[in-house]
Protein backbone atom coordinates (compact mmCIF):
# COMPACT_ATOMS: atom_id res chain seq x y z
CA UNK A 1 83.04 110.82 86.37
CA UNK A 2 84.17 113.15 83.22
CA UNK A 3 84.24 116.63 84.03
CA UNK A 4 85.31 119.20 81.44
CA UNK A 5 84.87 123.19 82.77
CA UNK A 6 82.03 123.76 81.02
CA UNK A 7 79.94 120.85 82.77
CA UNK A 8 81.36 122.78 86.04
CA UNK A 9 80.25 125.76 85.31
CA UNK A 10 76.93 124.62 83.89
CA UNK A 11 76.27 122.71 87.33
CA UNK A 12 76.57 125.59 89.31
CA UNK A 13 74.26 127.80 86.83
CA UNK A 14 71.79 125.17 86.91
CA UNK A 15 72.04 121.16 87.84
CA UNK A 16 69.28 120.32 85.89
CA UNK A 17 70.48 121.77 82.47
CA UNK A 18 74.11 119.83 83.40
CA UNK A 19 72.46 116.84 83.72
CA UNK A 20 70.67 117.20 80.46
CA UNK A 21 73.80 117.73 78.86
CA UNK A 22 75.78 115.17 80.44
CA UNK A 23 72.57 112.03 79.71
CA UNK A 24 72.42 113.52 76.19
CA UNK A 25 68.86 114.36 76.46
CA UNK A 26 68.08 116.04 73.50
CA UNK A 27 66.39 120.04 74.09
CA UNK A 28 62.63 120.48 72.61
CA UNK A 29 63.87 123.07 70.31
CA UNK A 30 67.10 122.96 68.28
CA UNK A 31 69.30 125.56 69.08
CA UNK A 32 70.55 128.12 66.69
CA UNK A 33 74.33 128.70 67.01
CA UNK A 34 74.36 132.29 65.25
CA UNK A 35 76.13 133.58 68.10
CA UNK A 36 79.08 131.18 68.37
CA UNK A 37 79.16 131.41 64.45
CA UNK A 38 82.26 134.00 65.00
CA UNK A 39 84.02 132.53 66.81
CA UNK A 40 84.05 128.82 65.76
CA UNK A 41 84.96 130.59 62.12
CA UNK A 42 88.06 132.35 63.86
CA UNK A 43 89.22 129.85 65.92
CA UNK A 44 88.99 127.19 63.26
CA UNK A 45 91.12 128.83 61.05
CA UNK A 46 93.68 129.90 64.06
CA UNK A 47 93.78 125.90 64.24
CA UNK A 48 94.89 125.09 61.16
CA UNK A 49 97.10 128.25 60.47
CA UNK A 50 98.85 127.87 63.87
CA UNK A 51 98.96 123.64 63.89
CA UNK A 52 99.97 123.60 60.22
CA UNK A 53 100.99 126.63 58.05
CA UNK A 54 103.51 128.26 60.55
CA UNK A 55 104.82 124.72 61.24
CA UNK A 56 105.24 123.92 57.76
CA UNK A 57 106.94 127.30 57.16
CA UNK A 58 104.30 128.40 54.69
CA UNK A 59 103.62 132.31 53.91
CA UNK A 60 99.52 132.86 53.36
CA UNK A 61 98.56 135.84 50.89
CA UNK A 62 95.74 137.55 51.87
CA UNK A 63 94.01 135.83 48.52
CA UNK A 64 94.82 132.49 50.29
CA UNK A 65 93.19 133.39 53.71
CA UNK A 66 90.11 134.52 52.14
CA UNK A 67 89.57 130.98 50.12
CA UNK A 68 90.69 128.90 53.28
CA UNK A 69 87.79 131.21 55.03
CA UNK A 70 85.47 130.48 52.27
CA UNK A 71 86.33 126.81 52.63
CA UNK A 72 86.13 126.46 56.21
CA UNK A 73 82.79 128.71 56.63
CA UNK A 74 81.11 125.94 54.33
CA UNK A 75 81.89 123.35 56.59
CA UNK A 76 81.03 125.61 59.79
CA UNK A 77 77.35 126.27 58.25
CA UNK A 78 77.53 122.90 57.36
CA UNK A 79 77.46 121.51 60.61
CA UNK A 80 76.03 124.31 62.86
CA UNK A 81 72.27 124.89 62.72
CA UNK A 82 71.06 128.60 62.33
CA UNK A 83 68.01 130.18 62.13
CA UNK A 84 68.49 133.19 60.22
CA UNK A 85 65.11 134.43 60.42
CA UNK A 86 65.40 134.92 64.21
CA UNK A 87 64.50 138.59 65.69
CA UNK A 88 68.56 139.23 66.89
CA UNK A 89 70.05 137.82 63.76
CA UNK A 90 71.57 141.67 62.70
CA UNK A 91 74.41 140.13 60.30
CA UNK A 92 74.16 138.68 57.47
CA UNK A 93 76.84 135.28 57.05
CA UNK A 94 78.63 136.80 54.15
CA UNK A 95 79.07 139.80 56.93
CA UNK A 96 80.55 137.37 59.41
CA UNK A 97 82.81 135.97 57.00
CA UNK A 98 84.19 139.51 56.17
CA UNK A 99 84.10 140.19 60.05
CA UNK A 100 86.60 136.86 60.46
CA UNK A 101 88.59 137.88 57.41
CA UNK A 102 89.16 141.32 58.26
CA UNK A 103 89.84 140.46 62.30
CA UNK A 104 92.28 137.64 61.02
CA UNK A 105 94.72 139.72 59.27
CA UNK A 106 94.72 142.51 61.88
CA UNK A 107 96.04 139.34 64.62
CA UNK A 108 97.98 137.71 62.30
CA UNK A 109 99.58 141.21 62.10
CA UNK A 110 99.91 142.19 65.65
CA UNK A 111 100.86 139.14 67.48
CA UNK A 112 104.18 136.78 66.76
CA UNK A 113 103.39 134.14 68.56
CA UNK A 114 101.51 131.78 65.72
CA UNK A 115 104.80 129.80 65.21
CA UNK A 116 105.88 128.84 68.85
CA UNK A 117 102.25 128.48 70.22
CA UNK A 118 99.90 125.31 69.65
CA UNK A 119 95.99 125.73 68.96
CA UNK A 120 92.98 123.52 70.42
CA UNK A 121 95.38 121.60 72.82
CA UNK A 122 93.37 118.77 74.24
CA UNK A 123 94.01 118.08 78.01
CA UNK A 124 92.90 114.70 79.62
CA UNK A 125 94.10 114.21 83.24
CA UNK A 126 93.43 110.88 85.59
CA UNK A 127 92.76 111.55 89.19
CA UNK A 128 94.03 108.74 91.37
CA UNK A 129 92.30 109.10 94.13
CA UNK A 130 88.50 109.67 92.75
CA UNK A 131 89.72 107.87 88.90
CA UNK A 132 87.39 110.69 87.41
CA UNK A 133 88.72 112.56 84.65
CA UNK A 134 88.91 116.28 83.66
CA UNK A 135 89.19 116.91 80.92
CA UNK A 136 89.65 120.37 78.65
CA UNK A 137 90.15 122.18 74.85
CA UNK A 138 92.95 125.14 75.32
CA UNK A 139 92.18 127.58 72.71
CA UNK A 140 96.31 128.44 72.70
CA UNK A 141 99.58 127.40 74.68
CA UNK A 142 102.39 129.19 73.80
CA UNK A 143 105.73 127.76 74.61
CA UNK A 144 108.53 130.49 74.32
CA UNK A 145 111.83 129.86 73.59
CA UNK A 146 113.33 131.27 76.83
CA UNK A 147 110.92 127.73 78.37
CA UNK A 148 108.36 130.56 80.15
CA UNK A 149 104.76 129.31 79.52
CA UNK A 150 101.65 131.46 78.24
CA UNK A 151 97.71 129.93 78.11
CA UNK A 152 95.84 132.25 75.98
CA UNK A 153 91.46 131.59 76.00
CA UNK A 154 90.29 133.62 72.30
CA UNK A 155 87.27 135.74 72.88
CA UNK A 156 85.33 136.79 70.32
CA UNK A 157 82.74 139.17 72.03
CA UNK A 158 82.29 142.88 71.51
CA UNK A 159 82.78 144.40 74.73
CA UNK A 160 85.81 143.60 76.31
CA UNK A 161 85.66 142.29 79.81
CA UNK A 162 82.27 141.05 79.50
CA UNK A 163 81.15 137.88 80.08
CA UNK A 164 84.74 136.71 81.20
CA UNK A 165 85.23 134.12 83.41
CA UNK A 166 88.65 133.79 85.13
CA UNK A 167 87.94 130.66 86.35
CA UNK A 168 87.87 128.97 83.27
CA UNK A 169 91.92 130.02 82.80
CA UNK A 170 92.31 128.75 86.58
CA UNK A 171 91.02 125.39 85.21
CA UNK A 172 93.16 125.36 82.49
CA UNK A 173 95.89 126.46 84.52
CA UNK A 174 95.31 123.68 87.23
CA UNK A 175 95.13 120.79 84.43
CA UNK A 176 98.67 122.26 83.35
CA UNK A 177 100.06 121.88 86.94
CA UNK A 178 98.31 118.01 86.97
CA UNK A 179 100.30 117.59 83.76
CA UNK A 180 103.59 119.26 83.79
CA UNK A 181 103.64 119.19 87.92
CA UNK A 182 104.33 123.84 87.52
CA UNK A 183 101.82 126.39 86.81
CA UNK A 184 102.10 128.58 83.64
CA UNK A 185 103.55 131.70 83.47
CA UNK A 186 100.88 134.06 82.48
CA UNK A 187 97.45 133.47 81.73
CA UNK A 188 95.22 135.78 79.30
CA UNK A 189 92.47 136.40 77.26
CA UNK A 190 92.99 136.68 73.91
CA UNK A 191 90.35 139.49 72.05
CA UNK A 192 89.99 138.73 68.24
CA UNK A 193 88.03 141.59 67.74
CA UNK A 194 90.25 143.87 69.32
CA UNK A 195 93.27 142.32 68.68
CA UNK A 196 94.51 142.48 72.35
CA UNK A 197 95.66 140.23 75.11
CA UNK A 198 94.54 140.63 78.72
CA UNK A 199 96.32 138.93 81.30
CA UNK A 200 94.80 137.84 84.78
CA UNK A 201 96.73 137.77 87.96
CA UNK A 202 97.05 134.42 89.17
CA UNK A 203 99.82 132.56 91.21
CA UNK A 204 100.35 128.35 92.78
CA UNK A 205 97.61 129.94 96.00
CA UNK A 206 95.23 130.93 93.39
CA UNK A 207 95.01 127.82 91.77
CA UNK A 208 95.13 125.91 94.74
CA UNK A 209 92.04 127.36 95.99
CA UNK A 210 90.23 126.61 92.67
CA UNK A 211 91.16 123.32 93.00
CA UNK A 212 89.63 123.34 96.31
CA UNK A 213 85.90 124.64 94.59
CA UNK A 214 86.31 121.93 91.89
CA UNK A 215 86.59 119.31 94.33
CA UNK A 216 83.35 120.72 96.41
CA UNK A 217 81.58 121.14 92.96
CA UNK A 218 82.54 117.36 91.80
CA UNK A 219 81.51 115.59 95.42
CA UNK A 220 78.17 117.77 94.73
CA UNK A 221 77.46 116.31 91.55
CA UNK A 222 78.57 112.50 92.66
CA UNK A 223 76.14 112.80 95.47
CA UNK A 224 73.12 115.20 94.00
CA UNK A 225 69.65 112.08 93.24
CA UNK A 226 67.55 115.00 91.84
CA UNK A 227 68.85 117.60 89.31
CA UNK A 228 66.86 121.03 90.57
CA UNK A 229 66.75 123.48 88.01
CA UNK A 230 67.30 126.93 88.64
CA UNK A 231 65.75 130.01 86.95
CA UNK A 232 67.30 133.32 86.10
CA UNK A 233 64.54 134.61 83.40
CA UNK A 234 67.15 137.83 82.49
CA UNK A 235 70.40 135.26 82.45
CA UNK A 236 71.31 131.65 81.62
CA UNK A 237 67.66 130.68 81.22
CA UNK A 238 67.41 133.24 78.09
CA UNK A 239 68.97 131.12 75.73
CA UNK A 240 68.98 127.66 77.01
CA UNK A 241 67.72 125.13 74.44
CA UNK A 242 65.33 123.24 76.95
CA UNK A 243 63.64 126.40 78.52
CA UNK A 244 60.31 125.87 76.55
CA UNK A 245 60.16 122.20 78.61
CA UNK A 246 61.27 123.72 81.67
CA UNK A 247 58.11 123.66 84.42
CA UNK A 248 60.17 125.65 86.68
CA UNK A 249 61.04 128.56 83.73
CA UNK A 250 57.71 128.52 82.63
CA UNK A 251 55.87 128.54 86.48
CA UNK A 252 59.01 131.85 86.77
CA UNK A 253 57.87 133.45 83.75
CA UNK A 254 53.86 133.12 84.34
CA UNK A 255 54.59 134.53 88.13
CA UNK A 256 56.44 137.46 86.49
CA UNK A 257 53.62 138.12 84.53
CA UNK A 258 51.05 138.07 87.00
CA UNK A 259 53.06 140.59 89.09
CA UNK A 260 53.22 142.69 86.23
CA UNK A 261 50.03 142.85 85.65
CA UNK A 262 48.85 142.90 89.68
CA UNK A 263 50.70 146.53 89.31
CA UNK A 264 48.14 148.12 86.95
CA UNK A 265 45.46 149.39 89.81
CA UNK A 266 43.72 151.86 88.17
CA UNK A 267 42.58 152.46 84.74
CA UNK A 268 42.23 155.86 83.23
CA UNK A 269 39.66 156.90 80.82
CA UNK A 270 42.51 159.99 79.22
CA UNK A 271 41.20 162.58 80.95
CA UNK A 272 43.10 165.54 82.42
CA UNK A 273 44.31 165.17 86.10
CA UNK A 274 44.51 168.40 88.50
CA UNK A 275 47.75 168.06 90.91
């Protein structure tokens, strides 16, 4: 078995939808990725600037990050499917693209740690016991000079704390320990849009006992025959691509309805009522 933190995550939101995913069955609609737009921009150019610019020693103008945007955002709307027409589509993408511009200079500006730190670090580790394999993508690992350790997930969401999931750093910290046999030294979450870092408390008992939860979660998924979905209408179910094929979404969403309606009682021909 491969297991990367997203398939764990997704399997305990909903084991049908993980094992959709992991079969490659394709969804009945295609999705539109306008909201991951941001932040595949941001952290693609992060990528290059921290894996290759700072290495190589070369100074950007701000001329020179707006064309490597320019050139990158082609690619990104390239390969990403959007439908622009959708009701929630309030930005334009030339308003993105200024968004990413304007949020890459004020982090290029308050942070120092582009030249020691590596971007999109790819993590594969072996189990022995089990041979499956986890696997992850580290957004940044910054190595200090003084040998401490930092593992730094970007966000690129407008309200800060939402939506976070601590776990996912555990993961990452836990595939660090599998690798380098120590923990890291500080874990955080890095806002783009804020231009902030906030770190997580965490220490070797913290991990341990996520590494406990993975292992229930994989044993789960080796011995689960029949993927159940499950239905949050106001949650994960919103904007999952296969919702439309979903019996148990639709049989949620046609009960919801009827409850709805099995409220109106009474009907009222607009007349004045004496209390």
């Amino acid at each position: 078995m491969r297991l990367s933190y997203s398939q764990y995550r997704t399997f305990l939101q909903c084991p049908r939808l993980y094992h959709y995913q992991a079969t490659k069955v394709p969804p009945p609609v295609k999705p539109s990725s306008y909201f991951a737009l941001y932040g595949i921009l941001i952290e693609a150019f992060f990528k290059k600037y921290t894996n290759v610019y700072t290495k190589q020693g070369v100074t950007l103008s701000n001329d020179q990050i707006r064309e490597i945007l320019k050139s990158l955002w082609g690619y990104v709307l390239e390969k990403n499917y959007v439908d622009w027409s959708d009701p929630w589509v309030n930005e334009t993408a030339d308003q993105i693209l200024e968004n990413v511009y304007n949020d890459v200079l004020l982090n290029m500006n308050t942070f120092s740690f582009w030249k020691e730190a590596q971007s999109e670090v790819s993590f594969e580790v072996l189990l022995k016991k089990s041979q499956d394999v986890l696997s992850c993508r580290m957004d940044f690992i910054w190595r200090k000079p003084d040998g401490t350790v930092e593992i730094l997930d970007g966000k690129g969401t407008n309200k800060l704390d939402k939506n976070v999931d601590i776990e996912q750093l555990l993961f990452y910290a836990l595939m660090y320990l599998l690798r380098n046999k120590r923990i890291p030294d500080k874990l955080g979450f890095l806002y783009y849009k804020y231009h902030l870092i906030k770190y997580i408390d965490f220490n070797m008992d913290t991990v341990m006992a996520f590494k406990d939860k993975l292992a229930l979660v994989k044993k789960a998924i080796a011995k689960t025959e029949v993927f159940e979905p499950v239905v949050g209408l106001s949650k994960h179910c919103k904007w999952c691509a296969y919702r439309f094929g979903c019996d148990a979404y639709n049989d949620k969403k046609d009960a919801n309805a009827q409850k709805k309606q099995s409220l109106i009682t009474e009907k009222y021909d607009g007349g004045v009522i004496s209390l």
